[in-house]
ModelCIF file with pLDDT and N, C-alpha, C, O atoms, coordinates in Angstrom:
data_MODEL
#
_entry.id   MODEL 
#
_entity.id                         1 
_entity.type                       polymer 
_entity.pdbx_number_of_molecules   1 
#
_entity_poly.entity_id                      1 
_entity_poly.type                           'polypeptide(L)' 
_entity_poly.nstd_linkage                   no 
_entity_poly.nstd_monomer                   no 
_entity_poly.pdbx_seq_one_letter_code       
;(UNK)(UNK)(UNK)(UNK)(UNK)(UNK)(UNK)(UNK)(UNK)(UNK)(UNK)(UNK)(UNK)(UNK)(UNK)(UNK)
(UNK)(UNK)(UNK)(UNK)(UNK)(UNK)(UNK)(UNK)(UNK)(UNK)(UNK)(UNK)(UNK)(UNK)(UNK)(UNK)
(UNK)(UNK)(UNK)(UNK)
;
_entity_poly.pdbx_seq_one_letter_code_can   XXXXXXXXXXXXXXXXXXXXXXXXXXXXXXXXXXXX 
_entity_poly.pdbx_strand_id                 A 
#
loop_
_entity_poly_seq.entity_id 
_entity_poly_seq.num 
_entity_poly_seq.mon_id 
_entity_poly_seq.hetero 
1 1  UNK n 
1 2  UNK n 
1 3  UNK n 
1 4  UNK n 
1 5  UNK n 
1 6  UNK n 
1 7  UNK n 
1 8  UNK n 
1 9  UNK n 
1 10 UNK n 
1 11 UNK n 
1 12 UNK n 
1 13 UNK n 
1 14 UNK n 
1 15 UNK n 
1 16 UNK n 
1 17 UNK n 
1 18 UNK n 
1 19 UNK n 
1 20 UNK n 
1 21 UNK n 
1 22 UNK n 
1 23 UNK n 
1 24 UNK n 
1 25 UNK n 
1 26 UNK n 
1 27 UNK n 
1 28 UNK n 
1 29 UNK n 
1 30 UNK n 
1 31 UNK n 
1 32 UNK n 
1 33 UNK n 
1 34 UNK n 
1 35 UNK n 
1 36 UNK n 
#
_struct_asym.id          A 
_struct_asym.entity_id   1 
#
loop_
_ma_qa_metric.id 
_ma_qa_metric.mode 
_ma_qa_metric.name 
_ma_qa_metric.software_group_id 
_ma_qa_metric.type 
1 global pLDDT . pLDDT 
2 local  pLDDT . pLDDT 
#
_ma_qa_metric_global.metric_id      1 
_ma_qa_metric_global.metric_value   96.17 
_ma_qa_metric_global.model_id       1 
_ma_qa_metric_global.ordinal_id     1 
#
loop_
_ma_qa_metric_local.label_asym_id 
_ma_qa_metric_local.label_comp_id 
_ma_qa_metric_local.label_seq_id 
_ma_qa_metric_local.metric_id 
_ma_qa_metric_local.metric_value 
_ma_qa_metric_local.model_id 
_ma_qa_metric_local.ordinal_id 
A UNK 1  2 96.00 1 1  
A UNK 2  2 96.00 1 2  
A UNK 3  2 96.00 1 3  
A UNK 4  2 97.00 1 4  
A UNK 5  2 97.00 1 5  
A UNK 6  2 95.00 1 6  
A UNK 7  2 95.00 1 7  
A UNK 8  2 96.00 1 8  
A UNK 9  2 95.00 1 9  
A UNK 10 2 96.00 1 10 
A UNK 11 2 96.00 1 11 
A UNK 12 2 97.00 1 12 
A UNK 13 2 97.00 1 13 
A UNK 14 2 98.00 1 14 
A UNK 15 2 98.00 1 15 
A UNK 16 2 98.00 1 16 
A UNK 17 2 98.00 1 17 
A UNK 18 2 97.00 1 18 
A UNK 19 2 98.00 1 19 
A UNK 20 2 97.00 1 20 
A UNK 21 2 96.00 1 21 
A UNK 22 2 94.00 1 22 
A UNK 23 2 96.00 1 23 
A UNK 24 2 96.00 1 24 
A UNK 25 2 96.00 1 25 
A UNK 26 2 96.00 1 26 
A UNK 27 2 96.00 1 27 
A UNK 28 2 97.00 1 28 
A UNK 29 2 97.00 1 29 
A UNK 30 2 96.00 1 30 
A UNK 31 2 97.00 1 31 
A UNK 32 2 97.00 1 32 
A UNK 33 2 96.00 1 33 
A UNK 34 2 96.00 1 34 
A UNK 35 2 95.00 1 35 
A UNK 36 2 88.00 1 36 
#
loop_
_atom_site.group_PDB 
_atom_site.id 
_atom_site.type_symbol 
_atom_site.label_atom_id 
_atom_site.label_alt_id 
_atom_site.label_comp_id 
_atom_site.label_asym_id 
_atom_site.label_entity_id 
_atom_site.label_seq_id 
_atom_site.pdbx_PDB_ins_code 
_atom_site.Cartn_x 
_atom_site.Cartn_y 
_atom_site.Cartn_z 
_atom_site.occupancy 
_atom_site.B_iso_or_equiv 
_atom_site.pdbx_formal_charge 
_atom_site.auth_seq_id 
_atom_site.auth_comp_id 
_atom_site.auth_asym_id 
_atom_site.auth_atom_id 
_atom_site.pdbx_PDB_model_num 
ATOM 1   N N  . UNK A 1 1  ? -7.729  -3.870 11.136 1.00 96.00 ? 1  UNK A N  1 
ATOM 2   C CA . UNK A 1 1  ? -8.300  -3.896 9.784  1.00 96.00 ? 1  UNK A CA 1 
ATOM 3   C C  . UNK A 1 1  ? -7.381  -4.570 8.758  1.00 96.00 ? 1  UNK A C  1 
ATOM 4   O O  . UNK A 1 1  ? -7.973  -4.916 7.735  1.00 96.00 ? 1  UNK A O  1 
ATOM 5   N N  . UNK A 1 2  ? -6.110  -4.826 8.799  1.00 96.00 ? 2  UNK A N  1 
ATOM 6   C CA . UNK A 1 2  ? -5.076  -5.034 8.142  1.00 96.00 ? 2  UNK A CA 1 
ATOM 7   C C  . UNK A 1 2  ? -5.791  -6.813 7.510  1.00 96.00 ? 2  UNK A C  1 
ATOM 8   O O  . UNK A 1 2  ? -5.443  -7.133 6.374  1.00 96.00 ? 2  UNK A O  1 
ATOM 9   N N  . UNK A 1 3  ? -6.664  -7.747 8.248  1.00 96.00 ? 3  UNK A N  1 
ATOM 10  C CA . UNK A 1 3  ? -6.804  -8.794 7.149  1.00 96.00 ? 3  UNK A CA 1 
ATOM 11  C C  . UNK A 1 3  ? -8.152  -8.242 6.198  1.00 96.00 ? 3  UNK A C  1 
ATOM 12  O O  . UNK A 1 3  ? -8.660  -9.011 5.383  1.00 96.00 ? 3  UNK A O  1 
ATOM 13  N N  . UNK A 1 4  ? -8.699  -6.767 6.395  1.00 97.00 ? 4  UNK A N  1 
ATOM 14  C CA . UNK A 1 4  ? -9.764  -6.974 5.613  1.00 97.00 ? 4  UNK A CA 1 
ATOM 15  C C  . UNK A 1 4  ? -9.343  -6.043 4.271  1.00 97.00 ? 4  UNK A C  1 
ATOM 16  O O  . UNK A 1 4  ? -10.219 -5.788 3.445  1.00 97.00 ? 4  UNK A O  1 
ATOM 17  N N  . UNK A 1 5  ? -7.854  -5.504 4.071  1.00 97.00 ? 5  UNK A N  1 
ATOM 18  C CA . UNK A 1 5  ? -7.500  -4.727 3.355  1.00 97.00 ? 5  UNK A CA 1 
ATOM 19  C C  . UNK A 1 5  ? -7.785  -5.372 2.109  1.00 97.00 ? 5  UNK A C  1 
ATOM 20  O O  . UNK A 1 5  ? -7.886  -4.745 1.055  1.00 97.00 ? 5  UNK A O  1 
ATOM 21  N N  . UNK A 1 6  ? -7.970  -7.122 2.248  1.00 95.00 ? 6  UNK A N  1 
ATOM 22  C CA . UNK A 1 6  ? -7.717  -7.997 0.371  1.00 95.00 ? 6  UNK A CA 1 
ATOM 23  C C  . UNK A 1 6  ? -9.332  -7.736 0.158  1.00 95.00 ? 6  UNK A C  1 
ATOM 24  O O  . UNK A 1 6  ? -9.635  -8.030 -0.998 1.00 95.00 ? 6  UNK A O  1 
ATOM 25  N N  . UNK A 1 7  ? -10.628 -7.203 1.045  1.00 95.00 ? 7  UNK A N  1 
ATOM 26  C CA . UNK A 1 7  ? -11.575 -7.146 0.668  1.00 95.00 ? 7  UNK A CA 1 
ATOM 27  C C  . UNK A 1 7  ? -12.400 -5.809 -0.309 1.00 95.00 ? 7  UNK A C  1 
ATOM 28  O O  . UNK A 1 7  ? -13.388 -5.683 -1.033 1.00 95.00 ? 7  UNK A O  1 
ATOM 29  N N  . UNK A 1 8  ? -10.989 -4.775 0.357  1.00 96.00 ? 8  UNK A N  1 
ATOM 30  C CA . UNK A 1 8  ? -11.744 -3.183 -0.824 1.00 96.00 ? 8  UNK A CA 1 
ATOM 31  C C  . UNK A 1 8  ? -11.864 -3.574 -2.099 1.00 96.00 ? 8  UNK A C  1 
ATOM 32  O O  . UNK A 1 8  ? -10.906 -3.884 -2.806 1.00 96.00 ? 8  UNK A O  1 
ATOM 33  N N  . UNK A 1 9  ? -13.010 -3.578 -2.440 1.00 95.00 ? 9  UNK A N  1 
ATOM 34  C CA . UNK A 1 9  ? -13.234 -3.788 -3.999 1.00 95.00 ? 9  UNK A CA 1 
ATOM 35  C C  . UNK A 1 9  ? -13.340 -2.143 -4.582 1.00 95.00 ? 9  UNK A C  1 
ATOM 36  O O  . UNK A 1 9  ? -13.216 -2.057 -5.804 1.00 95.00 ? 9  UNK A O  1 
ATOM 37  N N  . UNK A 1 10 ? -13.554 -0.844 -3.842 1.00 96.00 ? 10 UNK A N  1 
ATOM 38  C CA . UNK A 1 10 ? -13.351 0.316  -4.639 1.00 96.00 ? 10 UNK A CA 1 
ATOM 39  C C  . UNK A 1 10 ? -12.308 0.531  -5.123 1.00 96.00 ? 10 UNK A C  1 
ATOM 40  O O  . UNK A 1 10 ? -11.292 -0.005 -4.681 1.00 96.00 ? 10 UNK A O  1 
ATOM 41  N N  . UNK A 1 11 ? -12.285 1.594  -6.435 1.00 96.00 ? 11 UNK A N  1 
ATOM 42  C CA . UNK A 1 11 ? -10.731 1.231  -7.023 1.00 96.00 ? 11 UNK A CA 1 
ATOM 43  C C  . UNK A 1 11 ? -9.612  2.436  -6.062 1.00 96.00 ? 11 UNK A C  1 
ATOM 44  O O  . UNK A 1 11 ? -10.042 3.533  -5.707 1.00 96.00 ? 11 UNK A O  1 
ATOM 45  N N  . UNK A 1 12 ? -8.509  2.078  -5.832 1.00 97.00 ? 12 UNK A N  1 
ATOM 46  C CA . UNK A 1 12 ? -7.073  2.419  -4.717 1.00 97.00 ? 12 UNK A CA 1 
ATOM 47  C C  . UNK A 1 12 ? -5.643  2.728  -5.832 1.00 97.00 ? 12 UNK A C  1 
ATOM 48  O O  . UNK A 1 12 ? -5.098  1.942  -6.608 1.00 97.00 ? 12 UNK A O  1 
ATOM 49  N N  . UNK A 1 13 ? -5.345  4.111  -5.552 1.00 97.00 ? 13 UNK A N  1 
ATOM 50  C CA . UNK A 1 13 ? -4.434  4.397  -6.225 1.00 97.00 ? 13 UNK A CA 1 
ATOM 51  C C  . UNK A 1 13 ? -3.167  4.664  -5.147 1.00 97.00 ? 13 UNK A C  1 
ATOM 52  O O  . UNK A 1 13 ? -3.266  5.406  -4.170 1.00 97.00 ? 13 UNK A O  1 
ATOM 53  N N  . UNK A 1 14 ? -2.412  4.195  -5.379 1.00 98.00 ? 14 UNK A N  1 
ATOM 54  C CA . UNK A 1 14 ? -0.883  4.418  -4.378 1.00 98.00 ? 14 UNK A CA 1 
ATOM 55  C C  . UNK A 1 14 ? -0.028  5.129  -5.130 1.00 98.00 ? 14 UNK A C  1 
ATOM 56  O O  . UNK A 1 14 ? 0.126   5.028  -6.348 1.00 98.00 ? 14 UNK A O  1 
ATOM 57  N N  . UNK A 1 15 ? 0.602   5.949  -4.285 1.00 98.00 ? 15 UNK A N  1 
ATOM 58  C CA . UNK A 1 15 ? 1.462   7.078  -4.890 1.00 98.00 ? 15 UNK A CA 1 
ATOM 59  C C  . UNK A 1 15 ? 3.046   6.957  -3.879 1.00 98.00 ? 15 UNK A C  1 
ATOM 60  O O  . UNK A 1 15 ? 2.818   6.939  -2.669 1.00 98.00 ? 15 UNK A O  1 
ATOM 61  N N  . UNK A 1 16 ? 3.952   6.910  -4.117 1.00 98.00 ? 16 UNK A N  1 
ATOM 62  C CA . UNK A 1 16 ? 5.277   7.193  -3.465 1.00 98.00 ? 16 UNK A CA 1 
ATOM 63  C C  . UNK A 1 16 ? 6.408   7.485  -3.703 1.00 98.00 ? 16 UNK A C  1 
ATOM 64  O O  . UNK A 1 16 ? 6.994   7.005  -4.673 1.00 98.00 ? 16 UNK A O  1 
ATOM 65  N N  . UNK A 1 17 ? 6.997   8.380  -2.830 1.00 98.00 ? 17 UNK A N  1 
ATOM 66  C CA . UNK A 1 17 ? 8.220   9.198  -2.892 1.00 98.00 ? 17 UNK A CA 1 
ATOM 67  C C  . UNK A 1 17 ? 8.888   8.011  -2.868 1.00 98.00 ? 17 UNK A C  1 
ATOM 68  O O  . UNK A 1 17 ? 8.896   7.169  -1.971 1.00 98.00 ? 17 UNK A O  1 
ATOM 69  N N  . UNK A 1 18 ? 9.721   8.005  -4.431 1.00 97.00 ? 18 UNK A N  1 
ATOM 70  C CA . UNK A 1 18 ? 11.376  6.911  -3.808 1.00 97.00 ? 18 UNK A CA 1 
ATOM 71  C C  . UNK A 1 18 ? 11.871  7.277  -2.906 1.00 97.00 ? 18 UNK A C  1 
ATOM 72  O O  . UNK A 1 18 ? 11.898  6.430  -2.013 1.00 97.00 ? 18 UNK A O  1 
ATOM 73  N N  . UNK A 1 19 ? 12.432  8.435  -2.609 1.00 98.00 ? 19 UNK A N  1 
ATOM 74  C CA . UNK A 1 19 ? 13.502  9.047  -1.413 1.00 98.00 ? 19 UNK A CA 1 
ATOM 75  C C  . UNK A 1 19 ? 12.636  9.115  -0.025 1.00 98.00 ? 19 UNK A C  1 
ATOM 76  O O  . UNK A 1 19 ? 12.932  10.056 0.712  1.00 98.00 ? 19 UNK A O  1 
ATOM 77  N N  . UNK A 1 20 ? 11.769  8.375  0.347  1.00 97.00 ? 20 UNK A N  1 
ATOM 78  C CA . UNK A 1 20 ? 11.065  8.841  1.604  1.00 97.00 ? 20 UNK A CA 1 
ATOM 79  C C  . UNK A 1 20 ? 11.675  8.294  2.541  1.00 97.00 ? 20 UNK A C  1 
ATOM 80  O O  . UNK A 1 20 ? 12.029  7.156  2.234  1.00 97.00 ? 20 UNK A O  1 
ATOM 81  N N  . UNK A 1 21 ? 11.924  8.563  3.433  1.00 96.00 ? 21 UNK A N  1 
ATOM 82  C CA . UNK A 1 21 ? 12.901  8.390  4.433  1.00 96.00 ? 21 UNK A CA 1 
ATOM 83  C C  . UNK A 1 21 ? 11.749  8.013  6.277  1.00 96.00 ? 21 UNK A C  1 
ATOM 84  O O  . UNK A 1 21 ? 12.184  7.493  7.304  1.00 96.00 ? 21 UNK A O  1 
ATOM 85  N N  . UNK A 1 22 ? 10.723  8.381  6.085  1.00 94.00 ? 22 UNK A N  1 
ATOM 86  C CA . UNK A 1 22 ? 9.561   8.013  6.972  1.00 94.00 ? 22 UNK A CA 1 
ATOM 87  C C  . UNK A 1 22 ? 9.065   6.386  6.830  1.00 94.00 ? 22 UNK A C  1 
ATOM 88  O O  . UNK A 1 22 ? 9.163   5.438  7.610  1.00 94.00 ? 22 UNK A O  1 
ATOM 89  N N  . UNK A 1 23 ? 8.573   6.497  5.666  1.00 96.00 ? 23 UNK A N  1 
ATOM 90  C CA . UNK A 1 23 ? 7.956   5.400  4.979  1.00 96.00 ? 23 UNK A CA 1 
ATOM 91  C C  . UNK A 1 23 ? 8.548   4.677  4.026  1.00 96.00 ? 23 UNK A C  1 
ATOM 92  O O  . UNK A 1 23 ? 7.873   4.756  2.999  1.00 96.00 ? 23 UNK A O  1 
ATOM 93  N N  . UNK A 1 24 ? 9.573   3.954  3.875  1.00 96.00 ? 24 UNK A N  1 
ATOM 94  C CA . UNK A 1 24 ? 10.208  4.175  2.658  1.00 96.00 ? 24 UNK A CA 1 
ATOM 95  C C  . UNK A 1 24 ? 9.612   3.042  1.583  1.00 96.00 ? 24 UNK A C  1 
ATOM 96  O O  . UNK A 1 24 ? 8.635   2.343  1.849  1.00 96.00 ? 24 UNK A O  1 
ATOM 97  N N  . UNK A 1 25 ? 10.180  2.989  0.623  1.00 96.00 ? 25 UNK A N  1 
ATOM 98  C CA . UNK A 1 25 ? 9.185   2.255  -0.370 1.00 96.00 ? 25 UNK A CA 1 
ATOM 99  C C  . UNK A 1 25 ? 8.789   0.642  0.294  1.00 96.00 ? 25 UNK A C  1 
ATOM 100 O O  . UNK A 1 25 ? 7.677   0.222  -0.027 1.00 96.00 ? 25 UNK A O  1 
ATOM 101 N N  . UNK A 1 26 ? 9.381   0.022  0.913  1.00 96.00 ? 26 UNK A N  1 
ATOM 102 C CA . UNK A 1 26 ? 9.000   -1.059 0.838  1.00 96.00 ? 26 UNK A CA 1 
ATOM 103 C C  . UNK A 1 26 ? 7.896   -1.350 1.701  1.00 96.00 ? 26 UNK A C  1 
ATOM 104 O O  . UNK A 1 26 ? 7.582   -2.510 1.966  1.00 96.00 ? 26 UNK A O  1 
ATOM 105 N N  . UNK A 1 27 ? 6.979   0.167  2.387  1.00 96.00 ? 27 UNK A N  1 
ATOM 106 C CA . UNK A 1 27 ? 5.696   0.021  2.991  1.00 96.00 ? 27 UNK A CA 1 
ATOM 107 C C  . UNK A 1 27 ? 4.457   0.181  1.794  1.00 96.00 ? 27 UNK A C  1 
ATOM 108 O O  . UNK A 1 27 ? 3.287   -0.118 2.032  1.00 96.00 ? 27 UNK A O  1 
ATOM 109 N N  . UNK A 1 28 ? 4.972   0.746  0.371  1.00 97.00 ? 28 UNK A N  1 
ATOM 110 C CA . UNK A 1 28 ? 4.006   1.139  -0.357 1.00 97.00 ? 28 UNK A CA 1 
ATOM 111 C C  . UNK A 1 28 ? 3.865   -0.593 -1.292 1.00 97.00 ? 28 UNK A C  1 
ATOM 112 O O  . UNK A 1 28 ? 2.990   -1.048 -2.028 1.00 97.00 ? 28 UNK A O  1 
ATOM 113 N N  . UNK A 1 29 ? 5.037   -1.086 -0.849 1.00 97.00 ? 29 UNK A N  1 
ATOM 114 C CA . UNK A 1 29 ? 4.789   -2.510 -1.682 1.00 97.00 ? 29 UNK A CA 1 
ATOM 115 C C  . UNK A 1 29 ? 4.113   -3.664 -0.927 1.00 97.00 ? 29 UNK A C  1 
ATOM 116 O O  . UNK A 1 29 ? 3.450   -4.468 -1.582 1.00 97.00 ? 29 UNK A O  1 
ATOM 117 N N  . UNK A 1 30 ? 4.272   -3.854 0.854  1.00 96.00 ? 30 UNK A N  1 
ATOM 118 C CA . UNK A 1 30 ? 3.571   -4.556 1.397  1.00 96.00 ? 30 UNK A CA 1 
ATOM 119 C C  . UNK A 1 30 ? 1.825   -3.647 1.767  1.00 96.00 ? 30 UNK A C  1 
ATOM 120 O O  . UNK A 1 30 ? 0.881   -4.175 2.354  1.00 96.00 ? 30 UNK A O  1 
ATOM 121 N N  . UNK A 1 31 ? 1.859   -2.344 1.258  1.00 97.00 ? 31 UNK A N  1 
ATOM 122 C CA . UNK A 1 31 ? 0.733   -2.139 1.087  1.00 97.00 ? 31 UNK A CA 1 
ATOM 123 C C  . UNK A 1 31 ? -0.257  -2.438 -0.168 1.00 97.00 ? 31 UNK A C  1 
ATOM 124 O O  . UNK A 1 31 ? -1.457  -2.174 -0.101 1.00 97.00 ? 31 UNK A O  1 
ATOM 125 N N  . UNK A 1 32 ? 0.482   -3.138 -1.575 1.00 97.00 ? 32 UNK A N  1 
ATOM 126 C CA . UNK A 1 32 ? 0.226   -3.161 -2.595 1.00 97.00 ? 32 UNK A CA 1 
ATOM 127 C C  . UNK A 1 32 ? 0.496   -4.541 -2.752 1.00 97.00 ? 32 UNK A C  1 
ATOM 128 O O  . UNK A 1 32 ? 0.504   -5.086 -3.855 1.00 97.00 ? 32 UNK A O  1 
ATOM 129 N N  . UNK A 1 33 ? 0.682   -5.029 -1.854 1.00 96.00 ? 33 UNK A N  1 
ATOM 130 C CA . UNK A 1 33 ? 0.632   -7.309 -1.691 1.00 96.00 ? 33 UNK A CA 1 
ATOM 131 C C  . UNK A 1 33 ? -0.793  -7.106 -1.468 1.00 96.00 ? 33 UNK A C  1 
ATOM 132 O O  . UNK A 1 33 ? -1.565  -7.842 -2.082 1.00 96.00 ? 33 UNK A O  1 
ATOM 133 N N  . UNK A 1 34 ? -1.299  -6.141 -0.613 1.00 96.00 ? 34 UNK A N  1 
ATOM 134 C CA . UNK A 1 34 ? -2.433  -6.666 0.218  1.00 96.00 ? 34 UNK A CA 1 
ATOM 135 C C  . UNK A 1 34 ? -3.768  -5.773 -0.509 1.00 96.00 ? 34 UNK A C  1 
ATOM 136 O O  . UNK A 1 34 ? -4.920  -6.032 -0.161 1.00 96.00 ? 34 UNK A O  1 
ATOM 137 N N  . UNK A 1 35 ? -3.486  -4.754 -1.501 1.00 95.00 ? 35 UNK A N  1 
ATOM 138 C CA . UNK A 1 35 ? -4.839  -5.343 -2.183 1.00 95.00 ? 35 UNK A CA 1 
ATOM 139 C C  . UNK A 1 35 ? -4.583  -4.825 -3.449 1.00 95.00 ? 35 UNK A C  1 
ATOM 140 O O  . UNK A 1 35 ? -4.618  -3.631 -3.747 1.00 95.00 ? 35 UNK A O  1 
ATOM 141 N N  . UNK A 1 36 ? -4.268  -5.966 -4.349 1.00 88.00 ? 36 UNK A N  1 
ATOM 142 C CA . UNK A 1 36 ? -3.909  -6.157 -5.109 1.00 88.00 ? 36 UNK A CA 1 
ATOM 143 C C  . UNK A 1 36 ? -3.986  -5.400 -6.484 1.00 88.00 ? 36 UNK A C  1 
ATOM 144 O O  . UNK A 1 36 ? -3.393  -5.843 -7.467 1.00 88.00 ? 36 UNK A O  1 
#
């Protein structure tokens, strides 16, 4: 599904822990390249 992520037109709110140590921020920013 990852090329149809630039197509959600419903509105997407992202939320993230600075300190996350799983995920750390720079998944909430290549999640936030891709829909914009």
């Amino acid at each position: 599904y990852e090329p149809l992520l630039g197509e959600i037109s419903i509105p997407v709110r992202l939320i993230w822990g600075r300190e996350d140590r799983i995920l750390p921020p720079q998944y909430a920013e290549w999640l936030h390249e891709r829909i914009p």
